[in-house]
Protein backbone atom coordinates (compact mmCIF):
# COMPACT_ATOMS: atom_id res chain seq x y z
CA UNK A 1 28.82 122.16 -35.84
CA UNK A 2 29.54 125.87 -35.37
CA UNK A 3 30.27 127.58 -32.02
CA UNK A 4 27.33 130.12 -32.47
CA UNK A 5 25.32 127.60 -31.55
CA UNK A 6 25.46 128.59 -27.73
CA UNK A 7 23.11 131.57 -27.78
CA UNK A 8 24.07 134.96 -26.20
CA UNK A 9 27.05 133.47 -24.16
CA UNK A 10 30.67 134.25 -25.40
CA UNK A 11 32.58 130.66 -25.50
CA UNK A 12 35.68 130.16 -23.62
CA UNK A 13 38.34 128.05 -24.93
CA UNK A 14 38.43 124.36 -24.59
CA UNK A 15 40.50 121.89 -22.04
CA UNK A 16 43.21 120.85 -23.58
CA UNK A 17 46.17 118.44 -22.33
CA UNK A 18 48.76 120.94 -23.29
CA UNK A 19 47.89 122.84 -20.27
CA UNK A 20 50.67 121.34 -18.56
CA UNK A 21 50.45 120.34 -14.59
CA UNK A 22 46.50 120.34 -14.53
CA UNK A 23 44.33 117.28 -14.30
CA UNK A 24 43.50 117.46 -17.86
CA UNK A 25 47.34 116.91 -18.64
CA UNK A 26 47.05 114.02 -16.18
CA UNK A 27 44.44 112.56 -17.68
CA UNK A 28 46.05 111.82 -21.22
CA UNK A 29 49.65 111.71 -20.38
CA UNK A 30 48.62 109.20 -17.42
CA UNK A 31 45.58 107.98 -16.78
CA UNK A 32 44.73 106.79 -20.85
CA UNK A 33 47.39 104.67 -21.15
CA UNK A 34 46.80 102.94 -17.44
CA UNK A 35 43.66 102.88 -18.89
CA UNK A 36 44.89 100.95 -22.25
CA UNK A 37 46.74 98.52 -19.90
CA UNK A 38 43.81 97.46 -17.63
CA UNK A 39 42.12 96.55 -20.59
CA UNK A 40 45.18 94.20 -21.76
CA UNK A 41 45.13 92.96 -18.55
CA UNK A 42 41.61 91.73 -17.62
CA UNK A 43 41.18 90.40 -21.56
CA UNK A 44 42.10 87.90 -23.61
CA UNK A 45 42.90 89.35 -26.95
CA UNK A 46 43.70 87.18 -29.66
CA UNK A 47 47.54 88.58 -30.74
CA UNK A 48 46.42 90.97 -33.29
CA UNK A 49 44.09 92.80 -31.58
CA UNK A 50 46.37 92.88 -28.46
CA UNK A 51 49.46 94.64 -30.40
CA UNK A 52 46.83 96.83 -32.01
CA UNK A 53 45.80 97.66 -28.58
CA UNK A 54 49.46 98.09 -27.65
CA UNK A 55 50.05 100.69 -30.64
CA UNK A 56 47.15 102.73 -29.05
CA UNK A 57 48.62 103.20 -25.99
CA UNK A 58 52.17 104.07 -27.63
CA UNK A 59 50.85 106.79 -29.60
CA UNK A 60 49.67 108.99 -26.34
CA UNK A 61 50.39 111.59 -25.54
CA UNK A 62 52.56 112.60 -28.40
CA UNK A 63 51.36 111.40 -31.38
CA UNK A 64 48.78 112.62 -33.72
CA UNK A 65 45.21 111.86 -34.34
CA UNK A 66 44.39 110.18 -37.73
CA UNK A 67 40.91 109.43 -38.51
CA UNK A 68 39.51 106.02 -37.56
CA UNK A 69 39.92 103.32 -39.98
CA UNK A 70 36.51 100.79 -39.06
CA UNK A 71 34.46 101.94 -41.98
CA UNK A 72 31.79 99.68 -41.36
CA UNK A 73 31.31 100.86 -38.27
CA UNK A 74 27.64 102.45 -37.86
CA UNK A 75 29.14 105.76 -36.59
CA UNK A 76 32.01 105.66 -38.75
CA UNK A 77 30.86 108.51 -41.26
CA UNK A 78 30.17 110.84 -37.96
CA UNK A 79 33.25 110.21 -36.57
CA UNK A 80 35.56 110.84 -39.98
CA UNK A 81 33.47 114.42 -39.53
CA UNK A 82 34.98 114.67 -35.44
CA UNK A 83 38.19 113.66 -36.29
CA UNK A 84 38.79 116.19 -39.29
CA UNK A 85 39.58 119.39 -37.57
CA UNK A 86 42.15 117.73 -34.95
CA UNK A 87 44.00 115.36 -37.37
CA UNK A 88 48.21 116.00 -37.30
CA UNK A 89 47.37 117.57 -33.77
CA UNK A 90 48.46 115.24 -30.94
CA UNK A 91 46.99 114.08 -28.18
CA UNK A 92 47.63 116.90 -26.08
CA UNK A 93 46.65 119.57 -28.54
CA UNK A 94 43.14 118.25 -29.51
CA UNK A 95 40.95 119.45 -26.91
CA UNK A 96 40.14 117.11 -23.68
CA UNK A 97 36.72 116.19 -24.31
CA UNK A 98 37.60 114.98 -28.28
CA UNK A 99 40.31 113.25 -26.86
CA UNK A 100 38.76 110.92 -24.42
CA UNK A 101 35.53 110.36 -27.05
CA UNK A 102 38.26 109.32 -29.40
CA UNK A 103 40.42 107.10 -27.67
CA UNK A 104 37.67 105.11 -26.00
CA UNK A 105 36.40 104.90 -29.52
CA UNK A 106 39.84 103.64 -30.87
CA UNK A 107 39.74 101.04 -28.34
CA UNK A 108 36.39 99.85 -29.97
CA UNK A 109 38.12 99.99 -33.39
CA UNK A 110 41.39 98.56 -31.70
CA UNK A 111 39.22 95.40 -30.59
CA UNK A 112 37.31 95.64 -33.74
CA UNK A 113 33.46 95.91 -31.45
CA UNK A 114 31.67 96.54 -34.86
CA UNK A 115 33.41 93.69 -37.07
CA UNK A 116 30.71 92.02 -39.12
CA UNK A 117 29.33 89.26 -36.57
CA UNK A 118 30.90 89.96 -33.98
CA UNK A 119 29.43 88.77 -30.74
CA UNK A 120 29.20 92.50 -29.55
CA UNK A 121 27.77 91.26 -25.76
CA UNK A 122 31.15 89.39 -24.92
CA UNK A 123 33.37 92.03 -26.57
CA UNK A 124 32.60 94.86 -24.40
CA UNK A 125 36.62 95.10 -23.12
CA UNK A 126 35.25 96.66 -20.22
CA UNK A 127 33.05 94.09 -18.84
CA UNK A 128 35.34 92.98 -15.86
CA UNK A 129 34.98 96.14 -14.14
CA UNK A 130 31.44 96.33 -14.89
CA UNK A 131 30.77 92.90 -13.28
CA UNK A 132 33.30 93.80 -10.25
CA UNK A 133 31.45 96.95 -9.26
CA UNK A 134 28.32 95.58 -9.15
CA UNK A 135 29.04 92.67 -7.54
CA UNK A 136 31.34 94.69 -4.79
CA UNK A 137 28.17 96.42 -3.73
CA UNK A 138 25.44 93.80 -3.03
CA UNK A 139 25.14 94.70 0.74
CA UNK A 140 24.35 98.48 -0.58
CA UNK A 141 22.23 97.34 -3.17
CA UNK A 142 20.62 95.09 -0.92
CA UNK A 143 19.69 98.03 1.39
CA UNK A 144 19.00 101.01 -1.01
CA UNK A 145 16.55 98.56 -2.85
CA UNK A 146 15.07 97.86 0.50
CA UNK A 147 14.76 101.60 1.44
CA UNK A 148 12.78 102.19 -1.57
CA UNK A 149 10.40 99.12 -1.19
CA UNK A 150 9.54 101.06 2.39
CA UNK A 151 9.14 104.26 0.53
CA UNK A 152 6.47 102.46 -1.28
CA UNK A 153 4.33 102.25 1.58
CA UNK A 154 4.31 105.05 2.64
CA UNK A 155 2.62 107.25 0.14
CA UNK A 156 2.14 110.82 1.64
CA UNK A 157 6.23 110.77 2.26
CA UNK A 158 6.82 111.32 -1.53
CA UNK A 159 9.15 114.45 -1.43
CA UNK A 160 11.37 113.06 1.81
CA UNK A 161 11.90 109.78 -0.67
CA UNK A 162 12.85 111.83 -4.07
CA UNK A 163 15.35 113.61 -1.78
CA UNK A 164 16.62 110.64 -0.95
CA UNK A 165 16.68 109.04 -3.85
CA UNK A 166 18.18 112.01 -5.59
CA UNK A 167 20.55 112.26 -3.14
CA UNK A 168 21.58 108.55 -4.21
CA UNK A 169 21.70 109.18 -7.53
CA UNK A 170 24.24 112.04 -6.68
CA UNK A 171 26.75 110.13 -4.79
CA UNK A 172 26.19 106.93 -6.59
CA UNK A 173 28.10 108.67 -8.92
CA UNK A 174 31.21 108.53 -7.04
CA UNK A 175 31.73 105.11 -8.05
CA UNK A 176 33.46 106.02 -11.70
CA UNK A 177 35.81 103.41 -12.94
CA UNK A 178 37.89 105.15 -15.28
CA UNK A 179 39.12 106.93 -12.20
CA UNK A 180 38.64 103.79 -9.50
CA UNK A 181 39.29 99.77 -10.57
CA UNK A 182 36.10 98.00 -9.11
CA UNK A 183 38.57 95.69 -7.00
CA UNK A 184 40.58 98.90 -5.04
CA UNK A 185 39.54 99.16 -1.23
CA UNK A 186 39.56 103.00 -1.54
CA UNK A 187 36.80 103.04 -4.00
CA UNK A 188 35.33 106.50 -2.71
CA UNK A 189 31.46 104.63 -3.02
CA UNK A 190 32.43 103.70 0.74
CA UNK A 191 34.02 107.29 1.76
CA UNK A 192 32.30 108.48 4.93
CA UNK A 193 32.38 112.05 4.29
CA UNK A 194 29.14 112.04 1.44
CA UNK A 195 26.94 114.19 3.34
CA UNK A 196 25.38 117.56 3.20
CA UNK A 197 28.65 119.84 3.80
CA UNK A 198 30.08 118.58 0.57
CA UNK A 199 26.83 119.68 -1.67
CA UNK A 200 28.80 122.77 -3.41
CA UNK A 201 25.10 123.61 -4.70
CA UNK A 202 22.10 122.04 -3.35
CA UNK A 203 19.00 122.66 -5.62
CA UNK A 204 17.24 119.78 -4.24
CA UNK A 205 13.94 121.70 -2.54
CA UNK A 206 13.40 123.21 -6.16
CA UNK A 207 13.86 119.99 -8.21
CA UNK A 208 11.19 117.85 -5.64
CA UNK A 209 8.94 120.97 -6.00
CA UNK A 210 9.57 121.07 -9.58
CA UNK A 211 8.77 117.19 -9.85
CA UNK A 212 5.63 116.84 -7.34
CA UNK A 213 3.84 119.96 -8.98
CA UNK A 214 1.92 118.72 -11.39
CA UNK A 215 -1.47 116.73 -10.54
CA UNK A 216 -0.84 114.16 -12.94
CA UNK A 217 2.17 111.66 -13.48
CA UNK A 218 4.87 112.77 -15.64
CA UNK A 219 7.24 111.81 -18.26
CA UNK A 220 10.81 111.71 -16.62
CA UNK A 221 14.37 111.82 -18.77
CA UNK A 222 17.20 110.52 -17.27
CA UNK A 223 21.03 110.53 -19.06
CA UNK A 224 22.45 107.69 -17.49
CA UNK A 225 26.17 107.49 -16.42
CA UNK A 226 27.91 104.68 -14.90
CA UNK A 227 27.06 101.12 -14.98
CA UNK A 228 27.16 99.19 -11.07
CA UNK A 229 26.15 100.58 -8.09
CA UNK A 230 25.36 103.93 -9.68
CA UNK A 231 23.07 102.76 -12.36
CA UNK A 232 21.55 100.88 -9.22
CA UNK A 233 20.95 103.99 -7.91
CA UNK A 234 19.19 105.65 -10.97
CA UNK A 235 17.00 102.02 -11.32
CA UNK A 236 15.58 102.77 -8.05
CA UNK A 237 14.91 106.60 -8.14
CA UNK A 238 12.92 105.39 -11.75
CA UNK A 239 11.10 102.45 -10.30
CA UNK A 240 10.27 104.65 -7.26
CA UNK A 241 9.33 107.62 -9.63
CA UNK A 242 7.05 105.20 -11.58
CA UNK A 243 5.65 103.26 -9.29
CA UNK A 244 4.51 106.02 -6.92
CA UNK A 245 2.84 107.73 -8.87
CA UNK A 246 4.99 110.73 -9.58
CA UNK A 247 6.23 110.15 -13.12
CA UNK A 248 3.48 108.04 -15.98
CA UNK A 249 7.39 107.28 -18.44
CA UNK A 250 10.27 107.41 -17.90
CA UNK A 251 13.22 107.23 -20.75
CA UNK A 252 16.63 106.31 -19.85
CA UNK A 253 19.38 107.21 -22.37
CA UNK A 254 22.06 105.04 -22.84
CA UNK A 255 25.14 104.87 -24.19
CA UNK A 256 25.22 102.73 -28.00
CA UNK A 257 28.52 101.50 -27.02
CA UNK A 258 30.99 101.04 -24.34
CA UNK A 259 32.59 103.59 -23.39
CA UNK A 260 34.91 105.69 -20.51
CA UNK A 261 34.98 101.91 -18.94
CA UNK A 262 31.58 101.80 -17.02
CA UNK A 263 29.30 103.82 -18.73
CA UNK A 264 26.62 102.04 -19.15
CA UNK A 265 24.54 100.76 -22.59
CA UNK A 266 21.59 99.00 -22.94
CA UNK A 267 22.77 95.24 -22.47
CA UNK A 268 24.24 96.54 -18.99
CA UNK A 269 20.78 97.56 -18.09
CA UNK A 270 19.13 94.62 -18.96
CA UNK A 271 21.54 92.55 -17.30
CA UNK A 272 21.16 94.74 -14.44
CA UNK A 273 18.07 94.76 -13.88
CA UNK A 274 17.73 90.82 -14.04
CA UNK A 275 20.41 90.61 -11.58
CA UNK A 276 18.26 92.50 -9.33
CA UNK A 277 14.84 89.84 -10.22
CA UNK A 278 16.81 86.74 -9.89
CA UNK A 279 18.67 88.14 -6.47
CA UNK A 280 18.01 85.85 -3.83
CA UNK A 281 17.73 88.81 -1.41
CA UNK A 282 13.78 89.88 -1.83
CA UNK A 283 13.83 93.44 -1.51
CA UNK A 284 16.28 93.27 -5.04
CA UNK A 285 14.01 90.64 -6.50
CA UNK A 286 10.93 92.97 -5.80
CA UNK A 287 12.61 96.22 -7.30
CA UNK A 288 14.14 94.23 -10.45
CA UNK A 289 10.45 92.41 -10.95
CA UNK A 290 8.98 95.46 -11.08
CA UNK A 291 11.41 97.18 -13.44
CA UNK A 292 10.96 94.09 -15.99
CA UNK A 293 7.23 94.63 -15.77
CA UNK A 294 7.71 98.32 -16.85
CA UNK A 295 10.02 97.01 -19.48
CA UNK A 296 7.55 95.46 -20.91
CA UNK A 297 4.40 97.42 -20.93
CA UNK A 298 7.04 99.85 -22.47
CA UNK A 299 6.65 102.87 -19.29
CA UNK A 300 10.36 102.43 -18.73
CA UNK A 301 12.11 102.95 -22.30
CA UNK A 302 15.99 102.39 -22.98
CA UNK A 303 16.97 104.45 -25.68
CA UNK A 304 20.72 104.82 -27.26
CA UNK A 305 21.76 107.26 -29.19
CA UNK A 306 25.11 108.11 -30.76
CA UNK A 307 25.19 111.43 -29.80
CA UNK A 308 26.40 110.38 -26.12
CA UNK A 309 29.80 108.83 -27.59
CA UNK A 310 30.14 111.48 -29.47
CA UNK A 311 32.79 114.45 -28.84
CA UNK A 312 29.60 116.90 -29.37
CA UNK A 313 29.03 119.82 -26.74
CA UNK A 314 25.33 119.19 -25.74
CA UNK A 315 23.87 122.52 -27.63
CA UNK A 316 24.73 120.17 -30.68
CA UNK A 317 22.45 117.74 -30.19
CA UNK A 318 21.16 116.68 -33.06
CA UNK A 319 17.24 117.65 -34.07
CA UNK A 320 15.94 114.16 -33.13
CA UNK A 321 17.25 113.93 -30.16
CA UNK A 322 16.45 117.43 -28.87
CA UNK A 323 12.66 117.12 -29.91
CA UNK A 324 12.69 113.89 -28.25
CA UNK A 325 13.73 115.05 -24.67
CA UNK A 326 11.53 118.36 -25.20
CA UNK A 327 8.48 116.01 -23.94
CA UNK A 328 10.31 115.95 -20.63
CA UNK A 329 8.78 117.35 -17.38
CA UNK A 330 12.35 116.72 -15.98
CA UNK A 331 15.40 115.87 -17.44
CA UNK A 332 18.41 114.34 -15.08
CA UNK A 333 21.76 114.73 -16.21
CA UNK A 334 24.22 112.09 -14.18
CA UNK A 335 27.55 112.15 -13.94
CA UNK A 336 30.89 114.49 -15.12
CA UNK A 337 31.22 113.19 -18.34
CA UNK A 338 27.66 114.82 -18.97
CA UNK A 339 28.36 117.72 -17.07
CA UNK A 340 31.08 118.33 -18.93
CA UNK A 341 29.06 118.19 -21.84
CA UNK A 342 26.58 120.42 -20.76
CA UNK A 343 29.47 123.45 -20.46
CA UNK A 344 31.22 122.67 -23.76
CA UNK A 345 33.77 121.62 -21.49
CA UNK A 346 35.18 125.14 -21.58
CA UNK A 347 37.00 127.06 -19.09
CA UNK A 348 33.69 128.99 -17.62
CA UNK A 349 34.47 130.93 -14.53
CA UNK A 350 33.61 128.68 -11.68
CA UNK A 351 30.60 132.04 -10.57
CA UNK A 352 29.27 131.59 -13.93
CA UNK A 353 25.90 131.45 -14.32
CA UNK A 354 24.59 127.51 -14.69
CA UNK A 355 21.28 128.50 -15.78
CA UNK A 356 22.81 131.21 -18.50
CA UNK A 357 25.07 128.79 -20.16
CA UNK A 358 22.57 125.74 -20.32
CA UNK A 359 19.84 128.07 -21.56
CA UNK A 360 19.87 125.98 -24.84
CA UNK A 361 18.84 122.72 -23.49
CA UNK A 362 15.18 121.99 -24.42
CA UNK A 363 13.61 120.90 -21.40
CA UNK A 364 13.83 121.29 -17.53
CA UNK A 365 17.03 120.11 -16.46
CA UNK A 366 18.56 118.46 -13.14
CA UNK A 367 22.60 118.03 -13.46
CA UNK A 368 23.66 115.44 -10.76
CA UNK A 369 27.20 115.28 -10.49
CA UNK A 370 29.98 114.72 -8.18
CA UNK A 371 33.61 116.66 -9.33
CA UNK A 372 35.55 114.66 -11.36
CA UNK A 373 37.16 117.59 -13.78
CA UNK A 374 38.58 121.02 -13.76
CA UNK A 375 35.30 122.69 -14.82
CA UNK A 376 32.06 123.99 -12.49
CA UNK A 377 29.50 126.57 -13.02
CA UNK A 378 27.22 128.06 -10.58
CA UNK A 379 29.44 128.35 -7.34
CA UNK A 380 29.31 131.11 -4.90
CA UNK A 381 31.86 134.08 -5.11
CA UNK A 382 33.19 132.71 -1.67
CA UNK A 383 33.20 129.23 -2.91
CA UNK A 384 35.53 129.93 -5.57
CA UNK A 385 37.52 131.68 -2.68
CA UNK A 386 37.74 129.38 -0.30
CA UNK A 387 37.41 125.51 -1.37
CA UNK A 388 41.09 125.55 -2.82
CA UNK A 389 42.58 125.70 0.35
CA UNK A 390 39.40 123.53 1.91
CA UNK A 391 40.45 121.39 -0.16
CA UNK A 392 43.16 121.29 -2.75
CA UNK A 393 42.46 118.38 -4.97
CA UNK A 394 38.29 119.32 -4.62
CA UNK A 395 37.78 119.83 -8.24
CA UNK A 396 38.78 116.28 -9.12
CA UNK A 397 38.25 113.91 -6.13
CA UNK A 398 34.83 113.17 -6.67
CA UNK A 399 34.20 114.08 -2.55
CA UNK A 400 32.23 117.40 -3.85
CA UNK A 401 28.49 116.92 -5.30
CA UNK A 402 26.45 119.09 -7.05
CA UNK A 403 22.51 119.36 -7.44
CA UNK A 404 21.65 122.10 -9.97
CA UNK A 405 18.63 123.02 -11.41
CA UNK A 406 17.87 125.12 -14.27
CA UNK A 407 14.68 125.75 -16.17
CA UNK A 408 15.78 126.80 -20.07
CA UNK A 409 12.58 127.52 -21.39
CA UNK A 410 11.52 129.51 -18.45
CA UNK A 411 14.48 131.88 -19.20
CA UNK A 412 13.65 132.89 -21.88
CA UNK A 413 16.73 130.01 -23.34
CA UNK A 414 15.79 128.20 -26.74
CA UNK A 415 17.59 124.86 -27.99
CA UNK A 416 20.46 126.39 -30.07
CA UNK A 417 20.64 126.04 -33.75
């Protein structure tokens, strides 16, 4: 889909690996192919699949795309359009964003996910570190689900418990397992320094004001993230949202497949959110009853959509999609990946203007993300200044949060195309 689509805004060019010594370099050089090996490692592979597996990893970061060779894959007519402008480019050359799409998708094809009968539910090759994180967490679980069953009664402290929860939902996202194993002790979930200094913009008074204005429940979007203790997180701020009164829906988009190791599809949810009924601990059991009974009277709604493991910048959502999240009072947007998506994953100036660049999206929007990736909009002049030598490593660490909150349609922004 053509750049143009971005309205108004001149587009910067795209991360690429080829920018040697950044984290983008890093990230395919390194990380992918530690990545590639995990995956060997916590699997069983029958032979085939594991050398195919083992010729994915070989080719990065050197050699060149080629398109993807599952046909029958329900994407696969989408993805021979990605692939086209990057093939004979390497790994490095394609642009970041297309590269990690494609290689998690390559694993898929690797381990041949959409094969004809294939038990999709036990071929998810990331479902060890799914399971791990979650079950590494029960003691926070245990307490965050307790902290919103207290919420509940207390029904004139609405806007103190969306902060919170928000807040939540914000460092919950910490817990990313492409960059942390679920079994390393230094998984930054448990770092001690998540607290207010380390919101780079805090938009959280607006977004509660935003939310509780209305005097009648509203429809609440949220683009999920990770699976485990973050999509814990998100669970809670919906059944809280729906359950107080302060949103009548809620939709939770989903990834259609898995993808950049814990992002997290619709099976994950599900399973999820019967862990949480069948917990023996009763504050879980309460918040994971609840969320089946929503499931079923169809006010919480898991949608997938192929759009979100695509390599797509998000003013190319497709029509569908787009008119569907128009109905939203609020739309969340968890996590880096999405973030990333959000800005093209383009080399804005870090003083850009957030609201300016996502004037295309087609509804309110909330981005909830904690640094993960050389790319921010909406800092302070000073900030830009001074957090490089607050902290060198602050764009990737994940110890930096950000709660911004734009209005597109207030702005005069329309969805692009």
């Amino acid at each position: 889909m053509p750049a143009q689509r971005l309205p108004g805004l001149p587009l910067p060019t795209a991360l690429r690996g080829s920018e040697t010594g950044t984290f983008t370099h890093y990230s395919i050089a390194v990380r992918l192919p530690e990545i590639g090996r995990r995956i060997l490692a916590e699997n069983h592979f029958r032979s085939h699949i594991a050398a195919d597996l083992q010729a994915l990893f070989e080719e990065i970061p050197d050699g060149d795309i080629r398109p993807l060779l599952d046909g029958y894959a329900p994407d696969a007519a989408d993805w021979r359009a990605y692939c086209l402008p990057y093939l004979e480019q390497t790994w490095l050359q394609a642009p970041w964003f297309f590269v990690e799409t494609y290689f998690y998708r390559r694993v898929l094809e690797a381990t041949q996910y959409f094969a004809e009968g294939a038990a999709t539910a036990v071929l998810d090759p990331f479902a060890y570190q799914k399971q791990q994180g979650l079950a590494a967490t029960q003691t926070a679980v245990a307490g965050l689900c307790h902290t919103v069953n207290r919420w509940l009664t207390q029904p004139t402290a609405r806007k103190e418990a969306l902060e919170h929860l928000l807040s939540v939902a914000l460092w919950g996202n910490q817990a990313d397992l492409s960059l942390w194993p679920a079994d390393n002790s230094d998984n930054p979930t448990h770092a001690e320094d998540v607290r207010q200094e380390h919101l780079l913009r805090d938009d959280t008074t607006a977004v509660t004001q935003h939310l509780l204005a209305p005097n009648h429940p509203i429809r609440l979007d949220l683009i999920a993230d990770n699976a485990g203790f973050e999509l814990v997180g998100d669970l809670c701020l919906i059944d809280y949202a729906l359950h107080s009164g302060t949103a009548v829906s809620v939709t939770l988009h989903l990834k259609s497949h898995p993808t950049f190791v814990s992002d997290a599809t619709p099976a994950d949810t599900r399973q999820t959110i019967t862990h949480l009924a069948q917990a023996a601990n009763p504050d879980m059991q309460a918040v994971g009853e609840r969320l089946q009974a929503r499931l079923a009277d169809g006010r919480l709604q898991l949608q997938d959509h192929f759009f979100w493991t695509s390599p797509l910048a998000m003013w190319e959502m497709p029509a569908d999609l787009a008119a569907n999240l128009q109905a939203a009072h609020l739309v969340i947007s968890k996590g880096d990946a999405n973030y990333r998506r959000l800005l093209g994953d383009r080399h804005w100036a870090f003083a850009d203007s957030f609201a300016e660049i996502v004037a295309y999206f087609p509804a309110p929007l909330l981005a909830l993300r904690t640094l993960k990736s050389e790319i921010v909009a909406g800092l302070a002049p000073e900030q830009v200044q001074t957090m490089p030598t607050r902290d060198p490593n602050w764009l990737i660490n994940g110890r930096w949060g950000l709660i911004q909150f734009a209005r597109p349609h207030e702005n005069g922004g329309t969805r692009a195309g």
